[in-house]
PDB file of N, CA and C in Angstrom:
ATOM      1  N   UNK A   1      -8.130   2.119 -16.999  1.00  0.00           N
ATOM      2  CA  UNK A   1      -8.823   2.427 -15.749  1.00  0.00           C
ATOM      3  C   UNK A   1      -8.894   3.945 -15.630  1.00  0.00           C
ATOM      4  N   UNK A   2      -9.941   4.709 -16.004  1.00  0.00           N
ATOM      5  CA  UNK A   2     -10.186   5.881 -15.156  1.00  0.00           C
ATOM      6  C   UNK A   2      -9.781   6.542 -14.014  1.00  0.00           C
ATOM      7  N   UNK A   3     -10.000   7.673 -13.763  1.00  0.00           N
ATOM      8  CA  UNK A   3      -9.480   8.122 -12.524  1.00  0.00           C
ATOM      9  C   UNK A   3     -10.624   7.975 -11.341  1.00  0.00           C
ATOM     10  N   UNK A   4     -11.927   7.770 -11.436  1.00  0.00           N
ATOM     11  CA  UNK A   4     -13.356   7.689 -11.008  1.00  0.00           C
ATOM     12  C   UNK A   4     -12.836   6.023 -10.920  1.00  0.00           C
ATOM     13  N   UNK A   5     -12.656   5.222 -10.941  1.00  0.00           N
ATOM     14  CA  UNK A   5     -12.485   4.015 -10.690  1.00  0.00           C
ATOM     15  C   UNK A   5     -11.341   3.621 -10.081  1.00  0.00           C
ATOM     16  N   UNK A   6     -10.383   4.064 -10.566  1.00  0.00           N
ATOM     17  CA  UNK A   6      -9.381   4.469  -9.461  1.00  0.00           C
ATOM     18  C   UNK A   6      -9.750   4.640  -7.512  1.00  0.00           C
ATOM     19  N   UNK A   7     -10.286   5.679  -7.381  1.00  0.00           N
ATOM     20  CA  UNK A   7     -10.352   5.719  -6.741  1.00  0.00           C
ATOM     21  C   UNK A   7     -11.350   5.551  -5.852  1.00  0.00           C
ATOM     22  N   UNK A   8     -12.608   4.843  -6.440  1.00  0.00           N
ATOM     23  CA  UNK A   8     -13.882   4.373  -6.107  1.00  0.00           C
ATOM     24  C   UNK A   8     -13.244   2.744  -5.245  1.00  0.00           C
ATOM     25  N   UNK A   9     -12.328   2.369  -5.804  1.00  0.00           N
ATOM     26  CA  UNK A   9     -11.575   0.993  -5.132  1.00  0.00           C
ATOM     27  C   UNK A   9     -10.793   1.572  -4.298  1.00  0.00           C
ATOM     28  N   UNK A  10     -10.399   2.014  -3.639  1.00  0.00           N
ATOM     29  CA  UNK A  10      -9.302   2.546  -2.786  1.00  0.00           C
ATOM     30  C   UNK A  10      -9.638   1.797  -1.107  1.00  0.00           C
ATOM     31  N   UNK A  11      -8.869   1.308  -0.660  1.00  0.00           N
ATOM     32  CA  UNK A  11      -8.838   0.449   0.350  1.00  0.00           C
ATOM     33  C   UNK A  11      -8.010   1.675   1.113  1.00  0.00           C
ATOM     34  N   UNK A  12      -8.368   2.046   2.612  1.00  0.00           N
ATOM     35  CA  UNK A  12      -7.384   2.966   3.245  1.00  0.00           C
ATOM     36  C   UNK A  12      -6.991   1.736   4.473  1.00  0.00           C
ATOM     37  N   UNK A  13      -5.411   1.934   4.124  1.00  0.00           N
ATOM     38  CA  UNK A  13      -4.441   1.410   5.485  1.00  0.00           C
ATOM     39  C   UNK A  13      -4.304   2.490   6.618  1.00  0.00           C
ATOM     40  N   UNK A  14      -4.737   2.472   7.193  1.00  0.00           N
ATOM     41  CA  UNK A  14      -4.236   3.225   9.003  1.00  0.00           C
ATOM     42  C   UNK A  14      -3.493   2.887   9.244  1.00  0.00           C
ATOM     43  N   UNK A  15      -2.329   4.083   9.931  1.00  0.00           N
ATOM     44  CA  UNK A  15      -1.645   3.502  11.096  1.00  0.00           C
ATOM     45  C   UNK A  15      -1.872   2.407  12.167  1.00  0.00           C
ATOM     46  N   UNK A  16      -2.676   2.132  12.605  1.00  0.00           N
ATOM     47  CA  UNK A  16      -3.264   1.355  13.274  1.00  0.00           C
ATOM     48  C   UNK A  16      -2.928  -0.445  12.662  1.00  0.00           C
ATOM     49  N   UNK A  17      -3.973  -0.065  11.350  1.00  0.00           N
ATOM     50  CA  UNK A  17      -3.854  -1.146  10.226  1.00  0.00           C
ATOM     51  C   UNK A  17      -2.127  -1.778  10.310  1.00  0.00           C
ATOM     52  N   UNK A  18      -1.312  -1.294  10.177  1.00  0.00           N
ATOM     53  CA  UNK A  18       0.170  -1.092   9.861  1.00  0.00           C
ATOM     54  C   UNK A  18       0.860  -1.324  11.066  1.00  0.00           C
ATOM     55  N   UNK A  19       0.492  -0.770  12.126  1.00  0.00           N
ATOM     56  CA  UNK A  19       0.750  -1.246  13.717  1.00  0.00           C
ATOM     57  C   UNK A  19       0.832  -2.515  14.271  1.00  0.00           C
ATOM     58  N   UNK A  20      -0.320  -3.220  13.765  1.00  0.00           N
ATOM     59  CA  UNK A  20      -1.041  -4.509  13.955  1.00  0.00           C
ATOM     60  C   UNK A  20      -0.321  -5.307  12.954  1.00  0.00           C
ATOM     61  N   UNK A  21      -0.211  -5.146  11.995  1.00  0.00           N
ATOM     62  CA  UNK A  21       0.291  -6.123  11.061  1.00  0.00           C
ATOM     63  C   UNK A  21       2.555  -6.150  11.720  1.00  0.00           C
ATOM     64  N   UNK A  22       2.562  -5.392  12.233  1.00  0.00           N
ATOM     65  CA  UNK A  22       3.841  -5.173  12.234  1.00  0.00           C
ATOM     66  C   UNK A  22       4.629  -6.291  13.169  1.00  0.00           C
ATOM     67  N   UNK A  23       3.067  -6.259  14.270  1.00  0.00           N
ATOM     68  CA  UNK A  23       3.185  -6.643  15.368  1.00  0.00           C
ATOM     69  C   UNK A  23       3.010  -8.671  15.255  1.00  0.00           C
ATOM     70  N   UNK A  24       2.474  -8.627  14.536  1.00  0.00           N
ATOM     71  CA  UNK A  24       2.210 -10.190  13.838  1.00  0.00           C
ATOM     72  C   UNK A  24       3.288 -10.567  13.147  1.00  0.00           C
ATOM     73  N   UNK A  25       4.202  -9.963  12.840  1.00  0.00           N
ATOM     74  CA  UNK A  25       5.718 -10.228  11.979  1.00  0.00           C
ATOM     75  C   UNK A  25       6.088 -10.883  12.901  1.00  0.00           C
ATOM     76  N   UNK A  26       6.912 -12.262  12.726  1.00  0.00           N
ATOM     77  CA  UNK A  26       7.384 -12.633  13.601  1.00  0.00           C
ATOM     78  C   UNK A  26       8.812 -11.737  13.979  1.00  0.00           C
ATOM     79  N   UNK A  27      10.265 -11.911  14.837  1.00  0.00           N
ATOM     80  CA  UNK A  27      11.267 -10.854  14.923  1.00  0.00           C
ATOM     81  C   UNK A  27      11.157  -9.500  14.770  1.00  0.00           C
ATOM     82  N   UNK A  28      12.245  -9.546  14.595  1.00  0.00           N
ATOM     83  CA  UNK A  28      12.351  -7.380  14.924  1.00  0.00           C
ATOM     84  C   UNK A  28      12.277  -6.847  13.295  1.00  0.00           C
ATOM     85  N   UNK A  29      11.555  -5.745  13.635  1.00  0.00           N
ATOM     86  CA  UNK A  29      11.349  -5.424  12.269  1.00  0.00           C
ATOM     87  C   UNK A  29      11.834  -3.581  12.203  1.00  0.00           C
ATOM     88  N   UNK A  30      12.660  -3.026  11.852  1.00  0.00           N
ATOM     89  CA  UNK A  30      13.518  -1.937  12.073  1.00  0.00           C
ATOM     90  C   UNK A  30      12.892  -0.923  10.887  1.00  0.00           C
ATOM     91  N   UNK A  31      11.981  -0.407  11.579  1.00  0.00           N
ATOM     92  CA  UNK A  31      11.171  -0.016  10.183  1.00  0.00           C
ATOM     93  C   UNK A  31       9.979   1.153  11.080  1.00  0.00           C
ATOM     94  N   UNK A  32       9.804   2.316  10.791  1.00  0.00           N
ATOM     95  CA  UNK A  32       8.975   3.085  11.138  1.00  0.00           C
ATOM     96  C   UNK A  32       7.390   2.864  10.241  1.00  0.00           C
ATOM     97  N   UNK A  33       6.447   3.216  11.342  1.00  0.00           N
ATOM     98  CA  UNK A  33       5.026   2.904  10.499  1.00  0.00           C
ATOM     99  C   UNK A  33       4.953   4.035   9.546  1.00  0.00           C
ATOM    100  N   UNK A  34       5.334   4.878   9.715  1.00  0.00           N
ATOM    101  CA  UNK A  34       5.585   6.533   8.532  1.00  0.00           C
ATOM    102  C   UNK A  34       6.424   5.820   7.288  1.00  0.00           C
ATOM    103  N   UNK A  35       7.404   4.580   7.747  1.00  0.00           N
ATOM    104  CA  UNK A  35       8.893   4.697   6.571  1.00  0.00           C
ATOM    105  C   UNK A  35       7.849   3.250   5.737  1.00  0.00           C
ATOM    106  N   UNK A  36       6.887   2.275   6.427  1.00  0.00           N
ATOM    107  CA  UNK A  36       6.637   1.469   5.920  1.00  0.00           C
ATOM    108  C   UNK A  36       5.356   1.864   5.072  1.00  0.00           C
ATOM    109  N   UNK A  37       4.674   3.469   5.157  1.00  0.00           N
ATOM    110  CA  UNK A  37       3.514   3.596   4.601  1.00  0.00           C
ATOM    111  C   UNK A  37       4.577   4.247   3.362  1.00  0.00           C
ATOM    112  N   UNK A  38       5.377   4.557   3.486  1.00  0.00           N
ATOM    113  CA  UNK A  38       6.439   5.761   1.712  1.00  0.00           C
ATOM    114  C   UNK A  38       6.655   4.226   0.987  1.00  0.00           C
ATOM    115  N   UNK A  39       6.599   3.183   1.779  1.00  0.00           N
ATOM    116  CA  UNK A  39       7.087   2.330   1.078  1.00  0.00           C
ATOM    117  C   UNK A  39       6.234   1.750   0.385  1.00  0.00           C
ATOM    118  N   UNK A  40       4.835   1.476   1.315  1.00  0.00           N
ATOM    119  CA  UNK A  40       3.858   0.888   0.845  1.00  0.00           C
ATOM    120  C   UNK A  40       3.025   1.769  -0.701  1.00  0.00           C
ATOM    121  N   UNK A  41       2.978   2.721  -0.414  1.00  0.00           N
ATOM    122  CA  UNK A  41       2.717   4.294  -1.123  1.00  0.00           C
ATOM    123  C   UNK A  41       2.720   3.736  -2.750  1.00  0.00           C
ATOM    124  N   UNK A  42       4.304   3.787  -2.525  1.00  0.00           N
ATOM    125  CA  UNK A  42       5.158   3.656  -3.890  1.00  0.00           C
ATOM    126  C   UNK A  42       5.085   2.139  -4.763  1.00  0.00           C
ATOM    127  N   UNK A  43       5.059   1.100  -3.703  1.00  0.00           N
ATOM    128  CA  UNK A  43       4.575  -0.080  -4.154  1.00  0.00           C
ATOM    129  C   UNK A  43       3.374   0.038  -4.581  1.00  0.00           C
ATOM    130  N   UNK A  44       2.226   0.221  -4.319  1.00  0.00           N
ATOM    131  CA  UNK A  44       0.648   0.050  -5.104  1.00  0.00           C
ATOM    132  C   UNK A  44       0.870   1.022  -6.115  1.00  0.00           C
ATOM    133  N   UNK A  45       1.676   2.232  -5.719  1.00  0.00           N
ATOM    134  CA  UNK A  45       1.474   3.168  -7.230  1.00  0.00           C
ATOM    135  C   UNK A  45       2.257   2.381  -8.253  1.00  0.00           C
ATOM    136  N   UNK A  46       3.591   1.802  -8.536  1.00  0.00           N
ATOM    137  CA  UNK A  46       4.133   0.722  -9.395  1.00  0.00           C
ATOM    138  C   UNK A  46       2.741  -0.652  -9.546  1.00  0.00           C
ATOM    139  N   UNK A  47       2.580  -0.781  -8.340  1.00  0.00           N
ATOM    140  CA  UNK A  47       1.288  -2.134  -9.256  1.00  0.00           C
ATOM    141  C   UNK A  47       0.411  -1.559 -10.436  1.00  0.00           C
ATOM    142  N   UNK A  48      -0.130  -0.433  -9.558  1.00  0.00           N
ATOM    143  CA  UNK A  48      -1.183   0.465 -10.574  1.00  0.00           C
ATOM    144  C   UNK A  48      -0.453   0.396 -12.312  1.00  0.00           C
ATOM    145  N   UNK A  49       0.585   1.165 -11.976  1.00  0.00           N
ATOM    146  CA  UNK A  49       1.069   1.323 -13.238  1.00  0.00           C
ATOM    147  C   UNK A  49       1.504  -0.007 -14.495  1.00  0.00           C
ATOM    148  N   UNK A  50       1.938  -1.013 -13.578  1.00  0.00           N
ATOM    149  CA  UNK A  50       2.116  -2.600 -14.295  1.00  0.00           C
ATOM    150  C   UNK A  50       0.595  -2.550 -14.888  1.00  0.00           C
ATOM    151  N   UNK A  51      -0.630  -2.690 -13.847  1.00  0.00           N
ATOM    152  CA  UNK A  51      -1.648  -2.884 -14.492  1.00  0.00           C
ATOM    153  C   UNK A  51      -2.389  -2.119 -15.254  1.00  0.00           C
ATOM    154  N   UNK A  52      -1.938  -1.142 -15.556  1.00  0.00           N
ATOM    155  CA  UNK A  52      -2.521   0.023 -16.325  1.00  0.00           C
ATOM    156  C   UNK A  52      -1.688  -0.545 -17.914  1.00  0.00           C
ATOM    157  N   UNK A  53      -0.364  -1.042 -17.749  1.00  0.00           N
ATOM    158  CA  UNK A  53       0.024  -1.290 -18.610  1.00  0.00           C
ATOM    159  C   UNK A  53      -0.620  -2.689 -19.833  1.00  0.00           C
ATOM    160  N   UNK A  54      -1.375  -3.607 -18.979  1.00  0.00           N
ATOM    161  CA  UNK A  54      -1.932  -4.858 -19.368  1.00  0.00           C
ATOM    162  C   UNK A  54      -3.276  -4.745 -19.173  1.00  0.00           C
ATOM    163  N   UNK A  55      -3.834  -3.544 -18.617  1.00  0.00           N
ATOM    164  CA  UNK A  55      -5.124  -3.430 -18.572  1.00  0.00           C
ATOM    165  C   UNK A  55      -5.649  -2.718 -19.966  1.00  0.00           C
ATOM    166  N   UNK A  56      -6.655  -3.073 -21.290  1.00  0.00           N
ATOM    167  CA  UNK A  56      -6.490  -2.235 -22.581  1.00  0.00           C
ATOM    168  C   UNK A  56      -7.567  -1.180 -21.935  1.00  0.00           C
TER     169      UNK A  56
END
């Protein structure tokens, strides 16, 4: 995958986006929308990289 394709797919999460979904969790969820986007961040960059690995 290119870097032009890369980022031609790029889906943007908002705060907002992240707000809303938080709020649909059922219980308490102890988690800042800032601490759940470092988290989220780092998770798609590891997917990327799995699939970069199986992608020829």
């Amino acid at each position: 995958m290119n870097r032009d394709a890369e980022h031609s797919c790029q889906v943007v999460v908002t705060d907002e986006d992240i707000y809303q979904a938080m709020k649909e969790i059922p219980g308490y969820l102890d988690i800042t929308v800032g601490d759940f986007r470092e988290v989220y961040q780092v998770a798609f960059r590891n997917a990327l990289e799995r699939l970069r690995e199986v992608i020829p």
